[in-house]
PDB file of N, CA and C in Angstrom:
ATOM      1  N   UNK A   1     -47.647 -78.165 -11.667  1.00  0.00           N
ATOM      2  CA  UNK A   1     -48.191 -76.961 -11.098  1.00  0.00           C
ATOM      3  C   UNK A   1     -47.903 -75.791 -12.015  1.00  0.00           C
ATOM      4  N   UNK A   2     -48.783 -75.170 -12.173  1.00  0.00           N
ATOM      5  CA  UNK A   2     -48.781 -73.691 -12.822  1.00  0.00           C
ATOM      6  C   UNK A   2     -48.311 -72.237 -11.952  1.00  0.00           C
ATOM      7  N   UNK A   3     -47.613 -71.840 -13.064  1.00  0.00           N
ATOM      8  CA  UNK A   3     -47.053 -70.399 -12.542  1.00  0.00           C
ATOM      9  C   UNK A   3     -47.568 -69.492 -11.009  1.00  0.00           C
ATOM     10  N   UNK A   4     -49.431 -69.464 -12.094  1.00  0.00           N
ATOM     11  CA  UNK A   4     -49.891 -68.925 -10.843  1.00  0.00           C
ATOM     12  C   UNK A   4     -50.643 -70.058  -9.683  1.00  0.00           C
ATOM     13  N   UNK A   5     -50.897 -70.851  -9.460  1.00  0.00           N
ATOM     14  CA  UNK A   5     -50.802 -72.062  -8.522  1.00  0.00           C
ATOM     15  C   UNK A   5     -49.124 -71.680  -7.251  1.00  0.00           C
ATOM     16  N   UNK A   6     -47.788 -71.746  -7.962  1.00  0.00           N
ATOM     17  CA  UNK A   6     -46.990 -71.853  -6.756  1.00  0.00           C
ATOM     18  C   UNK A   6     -46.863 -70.360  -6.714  1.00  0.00           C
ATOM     19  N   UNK A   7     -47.203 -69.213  -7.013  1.00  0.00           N
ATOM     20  CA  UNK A   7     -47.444 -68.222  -6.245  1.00  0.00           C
ATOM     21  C   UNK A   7     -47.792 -67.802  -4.794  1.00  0.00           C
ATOM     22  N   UNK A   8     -47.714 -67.209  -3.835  1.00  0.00           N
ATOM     23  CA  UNK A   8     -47.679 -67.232  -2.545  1.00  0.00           C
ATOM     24  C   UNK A   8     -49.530 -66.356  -2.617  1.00  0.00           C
ATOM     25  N   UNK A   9     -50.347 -66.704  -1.667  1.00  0.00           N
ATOM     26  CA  UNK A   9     -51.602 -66.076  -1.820  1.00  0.00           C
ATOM     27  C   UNK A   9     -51.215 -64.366  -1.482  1.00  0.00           C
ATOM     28  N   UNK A  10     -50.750 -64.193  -0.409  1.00  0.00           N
ATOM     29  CA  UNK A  10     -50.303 -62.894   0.284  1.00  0.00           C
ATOM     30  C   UNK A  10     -50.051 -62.024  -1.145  1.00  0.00           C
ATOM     31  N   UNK A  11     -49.660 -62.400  -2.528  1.00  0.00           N
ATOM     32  CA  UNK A  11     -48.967 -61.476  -3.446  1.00  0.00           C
ATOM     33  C   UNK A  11     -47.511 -61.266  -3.370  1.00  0.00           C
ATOM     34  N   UNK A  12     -46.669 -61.866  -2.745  1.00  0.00           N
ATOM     35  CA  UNK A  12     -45.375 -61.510  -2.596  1.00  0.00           C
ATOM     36  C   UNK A  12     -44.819 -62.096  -3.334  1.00  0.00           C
ATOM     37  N   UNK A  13     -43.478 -61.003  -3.938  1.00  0.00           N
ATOM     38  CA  UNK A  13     -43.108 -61.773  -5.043  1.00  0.00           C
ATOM     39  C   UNK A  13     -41.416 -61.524  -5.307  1.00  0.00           C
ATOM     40  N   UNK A  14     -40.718 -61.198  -5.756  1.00  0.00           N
ATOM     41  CA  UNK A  14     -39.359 -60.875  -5.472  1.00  0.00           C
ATOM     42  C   UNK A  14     -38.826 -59.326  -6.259  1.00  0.00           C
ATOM     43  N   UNK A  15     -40.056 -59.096  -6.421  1.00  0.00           N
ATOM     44  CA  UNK A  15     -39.930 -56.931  -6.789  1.00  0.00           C
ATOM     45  C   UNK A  15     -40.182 -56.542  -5.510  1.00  0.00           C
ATOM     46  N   UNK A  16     -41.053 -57.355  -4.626  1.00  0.00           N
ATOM     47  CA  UNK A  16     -41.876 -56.395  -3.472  1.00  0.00           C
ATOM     48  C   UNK A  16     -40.318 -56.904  -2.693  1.00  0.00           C
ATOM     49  N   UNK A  17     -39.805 -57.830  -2.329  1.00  0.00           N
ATOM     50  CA  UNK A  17     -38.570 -58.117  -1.959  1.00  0.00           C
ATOM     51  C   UNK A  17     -37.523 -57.020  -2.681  1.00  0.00           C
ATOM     52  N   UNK A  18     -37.096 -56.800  -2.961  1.00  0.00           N
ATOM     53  CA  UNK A  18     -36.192 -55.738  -3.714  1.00  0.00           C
ATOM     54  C   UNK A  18     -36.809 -54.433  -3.573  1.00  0.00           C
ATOM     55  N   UNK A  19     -38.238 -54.092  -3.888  1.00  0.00           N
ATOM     56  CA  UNK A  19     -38.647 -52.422  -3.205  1.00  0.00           C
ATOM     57  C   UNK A  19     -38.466 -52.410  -1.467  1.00  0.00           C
ATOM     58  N   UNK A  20     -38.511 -53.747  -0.813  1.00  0.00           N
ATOM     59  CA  UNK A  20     -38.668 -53.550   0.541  1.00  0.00           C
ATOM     60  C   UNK A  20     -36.795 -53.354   1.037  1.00  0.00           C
ATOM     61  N   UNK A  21     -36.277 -53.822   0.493  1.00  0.00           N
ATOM     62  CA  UNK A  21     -35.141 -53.760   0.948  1.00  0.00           C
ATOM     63  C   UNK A  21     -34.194 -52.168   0.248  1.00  0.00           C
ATOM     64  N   UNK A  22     -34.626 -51.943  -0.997  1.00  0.00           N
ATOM     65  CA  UNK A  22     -33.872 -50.475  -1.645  1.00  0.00           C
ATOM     66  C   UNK A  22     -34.755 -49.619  -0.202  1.00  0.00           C
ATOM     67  N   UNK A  23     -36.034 -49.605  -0.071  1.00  0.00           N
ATOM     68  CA  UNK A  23     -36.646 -48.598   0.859  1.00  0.00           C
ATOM     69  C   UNK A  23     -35.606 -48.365   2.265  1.00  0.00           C
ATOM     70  N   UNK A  24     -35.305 -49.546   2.761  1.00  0.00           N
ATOM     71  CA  UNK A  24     -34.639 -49.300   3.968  1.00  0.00           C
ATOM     72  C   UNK A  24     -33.637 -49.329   3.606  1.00  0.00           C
ATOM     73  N   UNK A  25     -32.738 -49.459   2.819  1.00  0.00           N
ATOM     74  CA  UNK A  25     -31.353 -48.897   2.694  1.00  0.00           C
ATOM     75  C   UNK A  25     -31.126 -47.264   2.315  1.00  0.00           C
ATOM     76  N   UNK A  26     -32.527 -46.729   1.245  1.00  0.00           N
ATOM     77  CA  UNK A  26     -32.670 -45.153   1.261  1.00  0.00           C
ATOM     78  C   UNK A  26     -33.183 -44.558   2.909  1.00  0.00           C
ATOM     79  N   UNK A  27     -33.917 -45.180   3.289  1.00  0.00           N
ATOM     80  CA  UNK A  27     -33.995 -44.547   4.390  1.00  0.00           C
ATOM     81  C   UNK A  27     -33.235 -44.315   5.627  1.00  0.00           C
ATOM     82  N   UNK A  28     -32.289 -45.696   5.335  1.00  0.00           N
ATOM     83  CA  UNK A  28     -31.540 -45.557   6.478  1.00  0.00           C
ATOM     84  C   UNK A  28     -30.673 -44.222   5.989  1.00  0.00           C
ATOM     85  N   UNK A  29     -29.911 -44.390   5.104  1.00  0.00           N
ATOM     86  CA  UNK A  29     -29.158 -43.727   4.367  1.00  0.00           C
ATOM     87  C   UNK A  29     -29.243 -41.987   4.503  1.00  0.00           C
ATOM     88  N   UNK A  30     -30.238 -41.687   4.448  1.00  0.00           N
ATOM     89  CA  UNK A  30     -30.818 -40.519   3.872  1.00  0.00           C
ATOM     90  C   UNK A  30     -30.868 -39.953   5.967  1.00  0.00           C
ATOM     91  N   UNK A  31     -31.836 -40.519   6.394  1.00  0.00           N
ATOM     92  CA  UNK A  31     -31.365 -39.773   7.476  1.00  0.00           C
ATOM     93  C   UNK A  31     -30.309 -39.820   8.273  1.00  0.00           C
ATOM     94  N   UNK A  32     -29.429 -41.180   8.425  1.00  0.00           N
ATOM     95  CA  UNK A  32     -28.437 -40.694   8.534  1.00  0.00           C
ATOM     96  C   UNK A  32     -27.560 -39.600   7.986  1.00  0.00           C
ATOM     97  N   UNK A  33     -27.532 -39.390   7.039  1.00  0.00           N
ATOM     98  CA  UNK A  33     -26.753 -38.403   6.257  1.00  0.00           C
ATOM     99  C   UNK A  33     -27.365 -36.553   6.788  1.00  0.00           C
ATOM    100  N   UNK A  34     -28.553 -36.711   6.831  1.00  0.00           N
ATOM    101  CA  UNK A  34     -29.596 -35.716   7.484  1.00  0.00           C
ATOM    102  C   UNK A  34     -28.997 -35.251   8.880  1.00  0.00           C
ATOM    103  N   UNK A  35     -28.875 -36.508   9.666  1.00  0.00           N
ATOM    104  CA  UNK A  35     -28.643 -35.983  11.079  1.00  0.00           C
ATOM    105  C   UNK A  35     -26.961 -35.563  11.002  1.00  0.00           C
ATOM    106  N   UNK A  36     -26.057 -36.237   9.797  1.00  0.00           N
ATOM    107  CA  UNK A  36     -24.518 -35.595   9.551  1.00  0.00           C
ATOM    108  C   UNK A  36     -24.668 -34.286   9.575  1.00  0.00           C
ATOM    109  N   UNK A  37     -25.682 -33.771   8.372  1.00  0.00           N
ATOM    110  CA  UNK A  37     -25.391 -32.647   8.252  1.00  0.00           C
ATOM    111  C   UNK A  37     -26.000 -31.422   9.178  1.00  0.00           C
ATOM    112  N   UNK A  38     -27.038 -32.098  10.553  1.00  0.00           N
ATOM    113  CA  UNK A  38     -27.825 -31.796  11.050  1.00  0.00           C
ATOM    114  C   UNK A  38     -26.454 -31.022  12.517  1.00  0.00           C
ATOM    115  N   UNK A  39     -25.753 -32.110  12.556  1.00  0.00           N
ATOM    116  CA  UNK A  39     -24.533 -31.946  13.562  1.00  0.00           C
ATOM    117  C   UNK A  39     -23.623 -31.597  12.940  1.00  0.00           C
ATOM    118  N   UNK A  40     -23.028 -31.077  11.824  1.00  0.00           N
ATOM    119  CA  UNK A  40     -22.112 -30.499  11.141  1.00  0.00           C
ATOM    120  C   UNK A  40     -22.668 -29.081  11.430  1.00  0.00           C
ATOM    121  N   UNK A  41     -23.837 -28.179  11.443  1.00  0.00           N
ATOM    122  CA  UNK A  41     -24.542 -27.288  11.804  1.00  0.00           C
ATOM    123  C   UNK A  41     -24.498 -27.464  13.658  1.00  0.00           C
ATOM    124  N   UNK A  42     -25.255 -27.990  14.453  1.00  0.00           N
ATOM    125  CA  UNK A  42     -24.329 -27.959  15.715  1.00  0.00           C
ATOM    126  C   UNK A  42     -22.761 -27.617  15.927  1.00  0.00           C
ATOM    127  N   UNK A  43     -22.048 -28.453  15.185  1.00  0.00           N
ATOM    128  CA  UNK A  43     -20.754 -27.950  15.283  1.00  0.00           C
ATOM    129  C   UNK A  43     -20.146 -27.256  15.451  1.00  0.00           C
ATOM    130  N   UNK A  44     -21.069 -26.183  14.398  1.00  0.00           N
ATOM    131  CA  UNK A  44     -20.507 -24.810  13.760  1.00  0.00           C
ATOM    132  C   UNK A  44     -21.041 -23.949  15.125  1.00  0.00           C
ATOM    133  N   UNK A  45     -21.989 -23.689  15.459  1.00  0.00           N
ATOM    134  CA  UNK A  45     -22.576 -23.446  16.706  1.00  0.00           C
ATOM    135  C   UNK A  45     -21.975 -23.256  17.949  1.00  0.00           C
ATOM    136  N   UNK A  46     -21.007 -24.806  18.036  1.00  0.00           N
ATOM    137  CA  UNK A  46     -20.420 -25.024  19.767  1.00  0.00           C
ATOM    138  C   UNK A  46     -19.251 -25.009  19.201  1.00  0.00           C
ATOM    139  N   UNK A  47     -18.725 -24.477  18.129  1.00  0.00           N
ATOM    140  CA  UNK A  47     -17.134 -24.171  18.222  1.00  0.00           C
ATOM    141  C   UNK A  47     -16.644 -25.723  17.767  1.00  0.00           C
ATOM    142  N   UNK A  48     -17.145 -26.368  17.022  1.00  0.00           N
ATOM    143  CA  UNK A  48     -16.031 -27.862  16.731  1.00  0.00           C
ATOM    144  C   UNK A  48     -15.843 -28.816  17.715  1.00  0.00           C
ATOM    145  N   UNK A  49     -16.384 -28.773  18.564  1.00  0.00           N
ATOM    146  CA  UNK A  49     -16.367 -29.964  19.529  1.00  0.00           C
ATOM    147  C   UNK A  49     -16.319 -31.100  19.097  1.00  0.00           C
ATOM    148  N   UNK A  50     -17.144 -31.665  18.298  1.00  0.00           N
ATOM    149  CA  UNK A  50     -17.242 -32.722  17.602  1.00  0.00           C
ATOM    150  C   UNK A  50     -18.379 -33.840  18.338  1.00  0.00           C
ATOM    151  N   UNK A  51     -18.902 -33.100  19.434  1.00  0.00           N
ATOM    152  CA  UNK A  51     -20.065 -33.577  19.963  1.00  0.00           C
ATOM    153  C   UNK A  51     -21.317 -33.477  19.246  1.00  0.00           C
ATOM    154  N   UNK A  52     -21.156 -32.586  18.362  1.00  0.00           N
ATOM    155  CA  UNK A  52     -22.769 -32.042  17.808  1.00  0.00           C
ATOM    156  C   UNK A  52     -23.020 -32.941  16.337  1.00  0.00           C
ATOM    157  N   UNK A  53     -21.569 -33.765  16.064  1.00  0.00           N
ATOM    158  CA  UNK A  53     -21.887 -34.585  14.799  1.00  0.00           C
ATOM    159  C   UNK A  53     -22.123 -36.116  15.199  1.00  0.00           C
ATOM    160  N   UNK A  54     -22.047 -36.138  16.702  1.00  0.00           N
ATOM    161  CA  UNK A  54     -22.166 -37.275  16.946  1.00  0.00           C
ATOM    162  C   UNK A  54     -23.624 -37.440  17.219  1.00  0.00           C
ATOM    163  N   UNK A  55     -23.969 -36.799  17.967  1.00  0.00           N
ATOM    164  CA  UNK A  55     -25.683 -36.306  18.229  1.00  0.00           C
ATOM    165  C   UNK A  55     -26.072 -36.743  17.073  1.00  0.00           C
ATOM    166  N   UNK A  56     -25.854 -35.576  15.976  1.00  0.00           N
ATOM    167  CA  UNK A  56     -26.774 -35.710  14.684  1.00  0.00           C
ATOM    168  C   UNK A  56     -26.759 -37.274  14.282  1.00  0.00           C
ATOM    169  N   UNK A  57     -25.932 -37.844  14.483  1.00  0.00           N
ATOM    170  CA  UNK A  57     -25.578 -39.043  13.048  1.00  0.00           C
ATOM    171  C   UNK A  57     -26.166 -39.955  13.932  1.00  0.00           C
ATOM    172  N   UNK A  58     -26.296 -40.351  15.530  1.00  0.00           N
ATOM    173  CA  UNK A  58     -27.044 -40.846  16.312  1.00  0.00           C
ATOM    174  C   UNK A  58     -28.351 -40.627  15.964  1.00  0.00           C
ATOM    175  N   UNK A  59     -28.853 -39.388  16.034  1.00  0.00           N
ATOM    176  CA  UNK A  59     -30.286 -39.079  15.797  1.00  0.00           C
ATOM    177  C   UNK A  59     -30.679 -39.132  14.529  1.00  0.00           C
ATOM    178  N   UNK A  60     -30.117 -39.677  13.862  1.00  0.00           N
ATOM    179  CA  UNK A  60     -30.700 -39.616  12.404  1.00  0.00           C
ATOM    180  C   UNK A  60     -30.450 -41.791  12.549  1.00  0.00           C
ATOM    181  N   UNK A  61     -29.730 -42.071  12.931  1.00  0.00           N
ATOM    182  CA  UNK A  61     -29.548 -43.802  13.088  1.00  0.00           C
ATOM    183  C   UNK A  61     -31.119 -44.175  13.726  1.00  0.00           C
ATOM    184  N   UNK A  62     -31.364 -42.950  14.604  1.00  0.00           N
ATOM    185  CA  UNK A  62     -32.496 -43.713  15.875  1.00  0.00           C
ATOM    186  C   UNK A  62     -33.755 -43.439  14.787  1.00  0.00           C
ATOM    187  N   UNK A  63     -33.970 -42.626  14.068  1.00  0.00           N
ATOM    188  CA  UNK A  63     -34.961 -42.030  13.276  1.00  0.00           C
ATOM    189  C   UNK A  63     -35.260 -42.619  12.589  1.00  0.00           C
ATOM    190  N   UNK A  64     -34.013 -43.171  11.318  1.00  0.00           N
ATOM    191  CA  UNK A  64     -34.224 -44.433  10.371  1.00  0.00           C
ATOM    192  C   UNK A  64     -34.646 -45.427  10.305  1.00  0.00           C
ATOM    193  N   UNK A  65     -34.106 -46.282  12.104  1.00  0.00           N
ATOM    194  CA  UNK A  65     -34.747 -47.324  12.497  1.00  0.00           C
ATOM    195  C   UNK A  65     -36.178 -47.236  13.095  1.00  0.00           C
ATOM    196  N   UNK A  66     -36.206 -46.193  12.965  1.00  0.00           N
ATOM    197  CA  UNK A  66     -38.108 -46.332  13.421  1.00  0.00           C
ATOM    198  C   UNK A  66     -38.502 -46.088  12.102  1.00  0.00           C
ATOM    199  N   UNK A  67     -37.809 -45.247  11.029  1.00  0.00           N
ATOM    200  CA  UNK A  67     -38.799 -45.178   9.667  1.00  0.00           C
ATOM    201  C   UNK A  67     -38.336 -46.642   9.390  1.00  0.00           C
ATOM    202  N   UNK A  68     -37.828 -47.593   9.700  1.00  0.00           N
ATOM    203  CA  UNK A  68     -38.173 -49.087   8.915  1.00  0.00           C
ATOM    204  C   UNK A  68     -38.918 -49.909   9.664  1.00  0.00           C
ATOM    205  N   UNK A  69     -39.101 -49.593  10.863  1.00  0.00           N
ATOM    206  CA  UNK A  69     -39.614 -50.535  11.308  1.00  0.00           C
ATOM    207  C   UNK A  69     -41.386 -50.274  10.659  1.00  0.00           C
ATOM    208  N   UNK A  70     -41.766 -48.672  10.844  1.00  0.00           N
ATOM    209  CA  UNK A  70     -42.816 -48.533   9.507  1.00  0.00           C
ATOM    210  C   UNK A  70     -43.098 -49.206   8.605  1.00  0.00           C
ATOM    211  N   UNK A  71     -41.897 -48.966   7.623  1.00  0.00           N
ATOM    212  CA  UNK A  71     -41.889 -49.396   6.488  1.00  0.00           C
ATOM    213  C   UNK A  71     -42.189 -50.607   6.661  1.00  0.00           C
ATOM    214  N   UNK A  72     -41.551 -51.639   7.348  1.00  0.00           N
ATOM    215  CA  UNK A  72     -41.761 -53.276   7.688  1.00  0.00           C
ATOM    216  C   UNK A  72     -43.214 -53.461   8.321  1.00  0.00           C
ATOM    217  N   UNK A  73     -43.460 -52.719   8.587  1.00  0.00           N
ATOM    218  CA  UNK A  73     -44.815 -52.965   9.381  1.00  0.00           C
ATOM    219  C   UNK A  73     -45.817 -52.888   8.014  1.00  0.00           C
ATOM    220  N   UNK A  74     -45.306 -51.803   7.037  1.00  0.00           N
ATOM    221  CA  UNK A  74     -47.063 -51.458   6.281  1.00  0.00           C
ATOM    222  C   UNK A  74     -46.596 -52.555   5.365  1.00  0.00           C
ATOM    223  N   UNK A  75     -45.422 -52.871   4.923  1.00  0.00           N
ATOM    224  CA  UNK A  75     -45.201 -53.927   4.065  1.00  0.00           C
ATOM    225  C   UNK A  75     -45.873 -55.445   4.600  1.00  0.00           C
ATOM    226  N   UNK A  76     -45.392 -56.019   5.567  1.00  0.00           N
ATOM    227  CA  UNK A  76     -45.434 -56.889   5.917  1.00  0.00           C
ATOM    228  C   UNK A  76     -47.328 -57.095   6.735  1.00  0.00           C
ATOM    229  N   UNK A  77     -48.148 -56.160   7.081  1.00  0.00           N
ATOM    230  CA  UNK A  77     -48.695 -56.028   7.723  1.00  0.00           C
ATOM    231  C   UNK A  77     -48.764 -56.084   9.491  1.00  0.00           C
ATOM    232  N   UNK A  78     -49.182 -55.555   9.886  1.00  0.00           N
ATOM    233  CA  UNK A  78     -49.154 -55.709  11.313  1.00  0.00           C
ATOM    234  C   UNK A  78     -50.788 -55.623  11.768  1.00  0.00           C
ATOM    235  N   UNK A  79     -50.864 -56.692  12.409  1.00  0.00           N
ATOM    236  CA  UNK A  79     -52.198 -56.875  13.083  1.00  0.00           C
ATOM    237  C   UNK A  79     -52.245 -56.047  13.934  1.00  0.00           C
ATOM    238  N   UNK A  80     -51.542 -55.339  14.786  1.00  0.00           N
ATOM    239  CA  UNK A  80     -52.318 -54.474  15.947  1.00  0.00           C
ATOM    240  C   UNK A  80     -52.695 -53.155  15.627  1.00  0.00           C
ATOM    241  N   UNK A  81     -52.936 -53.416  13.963  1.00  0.00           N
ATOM    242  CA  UNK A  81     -53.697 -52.063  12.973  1.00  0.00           C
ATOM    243  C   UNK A  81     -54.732 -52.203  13.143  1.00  0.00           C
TER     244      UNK A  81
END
């Protein structure tokens, strides 16, 4: 069998594996860090409670996981497009 013969038809290949996985580790990453600094600003606000960094870093966890499930969706396709 030839190179392109055991190729997968879909195009997948082990770059699109490695862009799909750096994507959701920046994204998770990034808004988490977003909603840190999002509740580090609450903080400052309610006097240090330490409620307002928990919020943020929550709301930036819940955010990420919907930007991957995106990301997994346009990668991977999703039929109910």
């Amino acid at each position: 069998m030839t190179e392109q013969q055991q190729r997968k038809p879909d195009g997948s290949s082990p770059w699109k594996a490695v862009g799909l996985v750096s994507a959701i580790g920046i994204d998770l990453t990034v808004c988490t860090l977003a909603g840190f600094w999002f509740g580090s600003w609450l903080d400052r606000l309610w006097n240090g409670s330490g409620i307002g960094i928990a919020v943020g870093v929550l709301t930036g966890l819940a955010i990420g996981i919907v930007g991957i499930i995106v990301i997994i969706k346009k990668i991977v396709g999703d039929p109910n497009e």
